[in-house]
C-alpha atoms as a PDB file:
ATOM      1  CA  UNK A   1       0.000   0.000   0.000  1.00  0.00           C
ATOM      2  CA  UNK A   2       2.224   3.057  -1.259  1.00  0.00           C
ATOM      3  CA  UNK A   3       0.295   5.243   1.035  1.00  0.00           C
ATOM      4  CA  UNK A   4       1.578   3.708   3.865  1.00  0.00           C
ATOM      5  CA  UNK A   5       4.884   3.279   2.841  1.00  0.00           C
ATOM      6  CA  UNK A   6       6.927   6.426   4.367  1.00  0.00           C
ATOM      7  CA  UNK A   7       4.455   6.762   7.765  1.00  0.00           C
ATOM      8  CA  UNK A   8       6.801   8.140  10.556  1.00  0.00           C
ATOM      9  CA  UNK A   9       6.617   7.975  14.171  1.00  0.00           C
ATOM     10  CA  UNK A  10       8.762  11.023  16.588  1.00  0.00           C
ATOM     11  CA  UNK A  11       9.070  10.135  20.163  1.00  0.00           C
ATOM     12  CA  UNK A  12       9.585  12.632  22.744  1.00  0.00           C
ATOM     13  CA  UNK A  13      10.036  10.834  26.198  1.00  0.00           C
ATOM     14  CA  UNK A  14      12.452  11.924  28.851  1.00  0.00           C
ATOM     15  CA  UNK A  15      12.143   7.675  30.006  1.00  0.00           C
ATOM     16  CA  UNK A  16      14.728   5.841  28.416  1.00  0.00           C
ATOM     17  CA  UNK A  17      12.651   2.762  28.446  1.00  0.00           C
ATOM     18  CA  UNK A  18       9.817   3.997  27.076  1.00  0.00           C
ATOM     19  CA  UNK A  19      11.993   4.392  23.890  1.00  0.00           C
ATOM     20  CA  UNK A  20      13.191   1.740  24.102  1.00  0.00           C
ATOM     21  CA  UNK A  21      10.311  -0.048  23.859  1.00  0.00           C
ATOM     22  CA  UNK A  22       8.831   1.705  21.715  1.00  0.00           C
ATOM     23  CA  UNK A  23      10.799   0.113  19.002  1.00  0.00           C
ATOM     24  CA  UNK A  24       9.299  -3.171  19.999  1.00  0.00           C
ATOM     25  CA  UNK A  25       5.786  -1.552  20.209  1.00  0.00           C
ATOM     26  CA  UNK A  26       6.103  -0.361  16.497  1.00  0.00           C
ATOM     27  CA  UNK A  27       6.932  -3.521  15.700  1.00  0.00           C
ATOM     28  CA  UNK A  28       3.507  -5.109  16.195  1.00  0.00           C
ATOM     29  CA  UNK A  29       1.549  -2.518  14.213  1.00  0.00           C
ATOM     30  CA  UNK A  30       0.222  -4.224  11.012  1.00  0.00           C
ATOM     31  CA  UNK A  31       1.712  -1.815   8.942  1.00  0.00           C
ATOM     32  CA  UNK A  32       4.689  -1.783   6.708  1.00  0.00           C
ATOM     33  CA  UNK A  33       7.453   1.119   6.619  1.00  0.00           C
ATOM     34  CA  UNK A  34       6.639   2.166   9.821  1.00  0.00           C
ATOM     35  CA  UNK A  35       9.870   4.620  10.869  1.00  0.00           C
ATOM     36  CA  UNK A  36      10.404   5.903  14.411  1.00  0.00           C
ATOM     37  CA  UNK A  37      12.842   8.674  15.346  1.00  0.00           C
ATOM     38  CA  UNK A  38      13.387  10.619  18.772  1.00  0.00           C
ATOM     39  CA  UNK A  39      13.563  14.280  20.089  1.00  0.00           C
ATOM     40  CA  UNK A  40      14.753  15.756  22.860  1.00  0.00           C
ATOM     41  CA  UNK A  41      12.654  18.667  23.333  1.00  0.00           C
ATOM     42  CA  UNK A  42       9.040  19.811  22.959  1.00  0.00           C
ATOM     43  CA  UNK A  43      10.575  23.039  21.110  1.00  0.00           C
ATOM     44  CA  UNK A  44      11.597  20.887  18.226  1.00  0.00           C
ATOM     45  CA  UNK A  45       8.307  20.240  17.386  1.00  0.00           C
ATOM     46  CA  UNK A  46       7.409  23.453  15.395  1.00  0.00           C
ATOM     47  CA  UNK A  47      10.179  22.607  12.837  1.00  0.00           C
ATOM     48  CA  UNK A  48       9.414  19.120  12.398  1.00  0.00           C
ATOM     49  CA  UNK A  49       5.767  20.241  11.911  1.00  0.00           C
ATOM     50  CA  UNK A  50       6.637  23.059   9.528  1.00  0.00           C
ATOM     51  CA  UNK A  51       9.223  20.685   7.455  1.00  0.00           C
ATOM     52  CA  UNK A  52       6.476  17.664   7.089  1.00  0.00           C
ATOM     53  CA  UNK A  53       8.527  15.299   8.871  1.00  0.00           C
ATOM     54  CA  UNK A  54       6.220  12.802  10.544  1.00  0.00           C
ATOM     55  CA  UNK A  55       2.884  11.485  10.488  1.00  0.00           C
ATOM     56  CA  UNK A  56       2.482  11.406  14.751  1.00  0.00           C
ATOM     57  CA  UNK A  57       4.224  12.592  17.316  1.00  0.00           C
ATOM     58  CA  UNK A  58       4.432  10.988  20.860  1.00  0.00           C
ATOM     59  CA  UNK A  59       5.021  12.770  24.002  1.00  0.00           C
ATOM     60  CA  UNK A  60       5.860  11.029  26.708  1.00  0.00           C
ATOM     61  CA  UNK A  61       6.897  13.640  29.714  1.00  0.00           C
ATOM     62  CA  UNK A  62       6.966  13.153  33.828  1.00  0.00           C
ATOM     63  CA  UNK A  63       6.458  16.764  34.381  1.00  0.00           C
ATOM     64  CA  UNK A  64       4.707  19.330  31.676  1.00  0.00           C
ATOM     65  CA  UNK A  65       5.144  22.804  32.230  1.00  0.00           C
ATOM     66  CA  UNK A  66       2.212  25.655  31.759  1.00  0.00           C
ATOM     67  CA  UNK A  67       4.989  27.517  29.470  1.00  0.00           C
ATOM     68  CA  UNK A  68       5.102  23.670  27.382  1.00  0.00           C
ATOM     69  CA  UNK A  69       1.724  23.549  27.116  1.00  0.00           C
ATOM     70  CA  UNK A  70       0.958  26.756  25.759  1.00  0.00           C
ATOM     71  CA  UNK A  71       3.572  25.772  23.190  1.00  0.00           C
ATOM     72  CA  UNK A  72       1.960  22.692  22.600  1.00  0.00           C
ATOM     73  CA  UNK A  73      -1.793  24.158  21.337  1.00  0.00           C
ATOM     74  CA  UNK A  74      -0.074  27.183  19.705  1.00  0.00           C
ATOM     75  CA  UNK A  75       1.438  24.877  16.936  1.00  0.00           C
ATOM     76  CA  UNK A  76      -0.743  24.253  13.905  1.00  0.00           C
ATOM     77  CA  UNK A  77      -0.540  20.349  13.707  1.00  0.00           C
ATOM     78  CA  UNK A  78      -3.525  20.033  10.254  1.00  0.00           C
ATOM     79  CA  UNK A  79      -2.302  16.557   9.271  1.00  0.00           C
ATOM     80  CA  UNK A  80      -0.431  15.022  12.584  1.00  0.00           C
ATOM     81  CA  UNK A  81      -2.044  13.094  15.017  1.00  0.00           C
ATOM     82  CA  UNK A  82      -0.714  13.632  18.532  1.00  0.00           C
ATOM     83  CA  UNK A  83      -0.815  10.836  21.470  1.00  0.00           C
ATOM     84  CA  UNK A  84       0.261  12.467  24.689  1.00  0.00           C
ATOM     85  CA  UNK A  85       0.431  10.433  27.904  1.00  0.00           C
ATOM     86  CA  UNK A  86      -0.249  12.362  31.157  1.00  0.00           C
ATOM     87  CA  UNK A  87      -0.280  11.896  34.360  1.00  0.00           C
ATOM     88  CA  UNK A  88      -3.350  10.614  36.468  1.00  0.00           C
ATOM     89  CA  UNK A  89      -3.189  14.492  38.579  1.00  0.00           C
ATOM     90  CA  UNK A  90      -2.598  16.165  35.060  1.00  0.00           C
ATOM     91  CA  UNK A  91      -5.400  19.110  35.194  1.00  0.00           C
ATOM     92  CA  UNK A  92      -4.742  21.716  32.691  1.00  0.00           C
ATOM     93  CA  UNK A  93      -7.479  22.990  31.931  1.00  0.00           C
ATOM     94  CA  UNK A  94      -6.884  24.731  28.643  1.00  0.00           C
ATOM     95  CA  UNK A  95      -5.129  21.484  27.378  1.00  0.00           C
ATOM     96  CA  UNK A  96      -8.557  20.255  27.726  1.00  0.00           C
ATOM     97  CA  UNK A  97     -10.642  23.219  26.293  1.00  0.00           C
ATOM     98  CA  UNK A  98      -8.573  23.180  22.922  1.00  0.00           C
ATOM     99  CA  UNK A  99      -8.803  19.186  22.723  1.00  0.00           C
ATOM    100  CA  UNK A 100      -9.908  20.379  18.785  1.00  0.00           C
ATOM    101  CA  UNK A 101      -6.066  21.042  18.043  1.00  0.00           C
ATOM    102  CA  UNK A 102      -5.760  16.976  17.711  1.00  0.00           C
ATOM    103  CA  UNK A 103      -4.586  15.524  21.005  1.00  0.00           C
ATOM    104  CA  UNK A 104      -5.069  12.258  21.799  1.00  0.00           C
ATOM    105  CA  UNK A 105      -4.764  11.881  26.039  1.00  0.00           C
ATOM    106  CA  UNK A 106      -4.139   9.040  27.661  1.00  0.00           C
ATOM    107  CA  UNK A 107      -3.411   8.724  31.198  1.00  0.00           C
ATOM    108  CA  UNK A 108      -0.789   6.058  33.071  1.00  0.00           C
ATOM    109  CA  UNK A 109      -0.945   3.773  33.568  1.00  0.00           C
ATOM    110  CA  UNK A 110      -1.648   1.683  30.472  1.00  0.00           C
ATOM    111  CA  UNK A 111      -1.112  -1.475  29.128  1.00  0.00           C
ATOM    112  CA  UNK A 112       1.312  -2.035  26.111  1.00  0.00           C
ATOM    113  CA  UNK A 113      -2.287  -3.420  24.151  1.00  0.00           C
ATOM    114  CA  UNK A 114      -4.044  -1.034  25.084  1.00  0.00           C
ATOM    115  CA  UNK A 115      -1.392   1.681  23.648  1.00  0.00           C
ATOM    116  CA  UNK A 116      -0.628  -0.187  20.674  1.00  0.00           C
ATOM    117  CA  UNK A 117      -4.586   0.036  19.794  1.00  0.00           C
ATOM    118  CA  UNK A 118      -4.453   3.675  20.561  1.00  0.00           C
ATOM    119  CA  UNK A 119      -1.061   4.155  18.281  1.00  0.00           C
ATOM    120  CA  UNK A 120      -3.124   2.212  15.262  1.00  0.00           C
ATOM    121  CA  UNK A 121      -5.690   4.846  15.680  1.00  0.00           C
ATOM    122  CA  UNK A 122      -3.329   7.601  15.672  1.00  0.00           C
ATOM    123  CA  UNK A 123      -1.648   5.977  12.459  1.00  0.00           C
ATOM    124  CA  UNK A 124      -5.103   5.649  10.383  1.00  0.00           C
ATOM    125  CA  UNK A 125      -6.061   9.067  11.326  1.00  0.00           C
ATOM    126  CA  UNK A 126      -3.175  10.623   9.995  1.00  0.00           C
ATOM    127  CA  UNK A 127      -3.416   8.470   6.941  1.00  0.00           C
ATOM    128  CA  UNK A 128      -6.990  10.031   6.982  1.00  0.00           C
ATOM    129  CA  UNK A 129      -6.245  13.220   7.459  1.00  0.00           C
ATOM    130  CA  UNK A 130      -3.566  13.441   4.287  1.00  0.00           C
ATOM    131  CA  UNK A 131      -6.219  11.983   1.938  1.00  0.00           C
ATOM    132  CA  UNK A 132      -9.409  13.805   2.859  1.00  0.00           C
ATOM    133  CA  UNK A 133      -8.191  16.759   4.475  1.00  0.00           C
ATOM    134  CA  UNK A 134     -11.270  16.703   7.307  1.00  0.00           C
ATOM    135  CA  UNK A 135      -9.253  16.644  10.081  1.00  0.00           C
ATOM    136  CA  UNK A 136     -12.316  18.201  12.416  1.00  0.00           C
ATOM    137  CA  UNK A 137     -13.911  15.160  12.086  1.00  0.00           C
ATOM    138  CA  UNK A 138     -11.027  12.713  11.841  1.00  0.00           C
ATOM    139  CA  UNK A 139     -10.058  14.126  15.022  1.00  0.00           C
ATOM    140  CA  UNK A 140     -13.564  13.872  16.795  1.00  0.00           C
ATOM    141  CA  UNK A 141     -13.719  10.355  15.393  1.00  0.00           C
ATOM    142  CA  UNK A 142      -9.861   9.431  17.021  1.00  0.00           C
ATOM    143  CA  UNK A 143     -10.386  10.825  20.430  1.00  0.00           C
ATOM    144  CA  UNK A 144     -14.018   9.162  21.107  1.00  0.00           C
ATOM    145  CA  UNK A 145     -12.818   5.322  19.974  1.00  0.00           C
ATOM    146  CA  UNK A 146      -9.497   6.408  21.945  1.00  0.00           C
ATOM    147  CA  UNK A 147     -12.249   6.500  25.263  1.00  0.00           C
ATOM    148  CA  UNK A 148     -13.678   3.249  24.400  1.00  0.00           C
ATOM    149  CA  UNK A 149     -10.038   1.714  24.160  1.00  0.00           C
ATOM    150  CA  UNK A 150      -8.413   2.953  27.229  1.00  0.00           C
ATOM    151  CA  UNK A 151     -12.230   2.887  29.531  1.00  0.00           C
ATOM    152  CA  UNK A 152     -14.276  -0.037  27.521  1.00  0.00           C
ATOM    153  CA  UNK A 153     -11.007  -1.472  26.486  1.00  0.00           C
ATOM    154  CA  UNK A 154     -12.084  -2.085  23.285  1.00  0.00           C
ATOM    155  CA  UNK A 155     -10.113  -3.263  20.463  1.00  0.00           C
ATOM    156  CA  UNK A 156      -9.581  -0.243  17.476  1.00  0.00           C
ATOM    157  CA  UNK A 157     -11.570  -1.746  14.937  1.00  0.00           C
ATOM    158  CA  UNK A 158     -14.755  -2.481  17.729  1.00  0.00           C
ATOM    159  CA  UNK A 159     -14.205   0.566  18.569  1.00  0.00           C
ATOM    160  CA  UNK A 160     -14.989   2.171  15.260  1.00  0.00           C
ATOM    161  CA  UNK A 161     -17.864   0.091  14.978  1.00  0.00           C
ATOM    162  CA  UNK A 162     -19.223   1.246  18.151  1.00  0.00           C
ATOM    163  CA  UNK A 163     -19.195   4.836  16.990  1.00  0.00           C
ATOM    164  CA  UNK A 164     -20.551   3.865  14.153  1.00  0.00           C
ATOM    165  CA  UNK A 165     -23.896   1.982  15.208  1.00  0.00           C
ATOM    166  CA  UNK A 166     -24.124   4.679  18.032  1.00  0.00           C
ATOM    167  CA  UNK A 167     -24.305   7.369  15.280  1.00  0.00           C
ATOM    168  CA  UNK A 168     -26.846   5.123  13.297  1.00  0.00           C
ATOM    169  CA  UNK A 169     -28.934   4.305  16.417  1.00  0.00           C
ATOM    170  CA  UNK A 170     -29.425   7.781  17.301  1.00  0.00           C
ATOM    171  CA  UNK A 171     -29.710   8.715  13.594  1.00  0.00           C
ATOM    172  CA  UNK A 172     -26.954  11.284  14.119  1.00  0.00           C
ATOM    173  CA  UNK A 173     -23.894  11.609  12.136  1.00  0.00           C
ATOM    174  CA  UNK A 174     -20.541   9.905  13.057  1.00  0.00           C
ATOM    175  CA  UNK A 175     -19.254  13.544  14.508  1.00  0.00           C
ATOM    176  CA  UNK A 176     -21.926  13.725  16.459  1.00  0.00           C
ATOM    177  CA  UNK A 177     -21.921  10.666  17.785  1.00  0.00           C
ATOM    178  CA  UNK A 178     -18.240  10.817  18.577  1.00  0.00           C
ATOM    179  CA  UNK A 179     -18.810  14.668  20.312  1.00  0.00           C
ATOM    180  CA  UNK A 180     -21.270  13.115  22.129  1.00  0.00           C
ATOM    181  CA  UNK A 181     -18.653  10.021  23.437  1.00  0.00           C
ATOM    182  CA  UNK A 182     -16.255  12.970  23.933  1.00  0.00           C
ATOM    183  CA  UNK A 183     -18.269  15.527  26.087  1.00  0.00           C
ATOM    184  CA  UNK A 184     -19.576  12.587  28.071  1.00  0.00           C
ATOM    185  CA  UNK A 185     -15.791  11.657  28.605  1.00  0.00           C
ATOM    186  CA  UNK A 186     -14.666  15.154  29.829  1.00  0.00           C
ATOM    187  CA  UNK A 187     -17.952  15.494  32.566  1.00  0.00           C
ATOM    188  CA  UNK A 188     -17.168  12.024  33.660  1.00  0.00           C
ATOM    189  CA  UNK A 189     -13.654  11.126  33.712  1.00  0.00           C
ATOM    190  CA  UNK A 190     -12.152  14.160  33.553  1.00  0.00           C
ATOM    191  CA  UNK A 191     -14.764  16.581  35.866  1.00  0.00           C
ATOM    192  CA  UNK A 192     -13.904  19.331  32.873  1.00  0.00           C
ATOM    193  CA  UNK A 193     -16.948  22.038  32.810  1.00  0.00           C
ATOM    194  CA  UNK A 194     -17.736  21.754  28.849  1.00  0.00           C
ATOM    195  CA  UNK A 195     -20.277  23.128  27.148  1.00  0.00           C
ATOM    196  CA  UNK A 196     -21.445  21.330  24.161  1.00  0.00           C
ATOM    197  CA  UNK A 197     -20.482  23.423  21.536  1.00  0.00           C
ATOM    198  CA  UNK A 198     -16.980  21.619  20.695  1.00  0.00           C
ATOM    199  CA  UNK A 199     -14.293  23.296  17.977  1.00  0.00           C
ATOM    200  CA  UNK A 200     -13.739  20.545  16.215  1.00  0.00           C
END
């Protein structure tokens, strides 16, 4: 499939195992020409971003700082998919409120399936994203079956196909359905004050 043939993964982790691992992770995904490569700083982002380097970008920090953060949803990332792994007392708020920029949360701990389900859905979304250009709703779509991974634990492809009859059930579309997933997420898990009227 020559579409999937140069996808690239960038790790930012200040946990030498995780990257280590993560080789072994990458491994699994049923993809071919899967590359990885690693950062050392959230400020190299904006340059791999504005060069078209890679397809998603992992951050994998033990401390974030407000001044990172506001970094972080100031960059324009349009075709990247971003999984970022927080911490269980992680509560920025904004982070939260701007969830539209593409961010894909999940919290430690977590199992090795359970991430490489969520690093598939990261991968097909940016493969999404390049060939249709709706990244609102690819995005919507990625965080909601993201919830039913890490919560239901739910495989990716069940996942989809929960969103899916959910949205025909309700006789919604498949953004609304996954907005719904989403704000339902934020109330519950998260205790974030959201109003439904999402940016995505």
């Amino acid at each position: 499939m020559k579409s999937m043939d140069k996808i690239h993964i960038t790790i930012l982790s200040d946990l030498n195992n995780f990257k280590k691992n993560m080789y072994s992770i990458i491994s699994l995904l049923p993809l071919k020409g899967v590359l990885s490569s690693t950062i050392d700083s959230i400020y190299e982002i904006k340059s791999i971003l504005d060069e078209k380097r890679t397809n998603v970008i992992i951050i994998n920090k033990t401390v974030y700082t407000k001044e990172e953060m506001d970094y972080l949803l100031a960059l324009d990332y349009k075709e990247v998919s971003v999984v970022m792994i927080i911490d269980a007392y992680f509560k920025y708020e904004p982070f939260y409120l701007n969830c539209d920029k593409g961010f894909i949360t999940i919290r430690r701990p977590i199992s090795i399936n359970r991430f490489l389900e969520v690093l598939k859905i990261a991968l097909y979304g940016s493969i999404k994203k390049k060939k249709t250009l709706d990244y609102e709703k690819i995005r919507a779509l990625e965080f909601a079956k993201t919830i039913l991974v890490v919560y239901e634990k739910m495989f990716e492809d069940e996942a989809h196909k929960y969103v899916e009859m959910m949205a025909m059930n309700q006789r919604v579309s498949l953004y609304d359905a996954c907005l719904e997933l989403i704000v339902k997420y934020l109330l519950e898990k998260e205790n974030i004050v959201y109003e439904h009227k999402i940016k995505f």
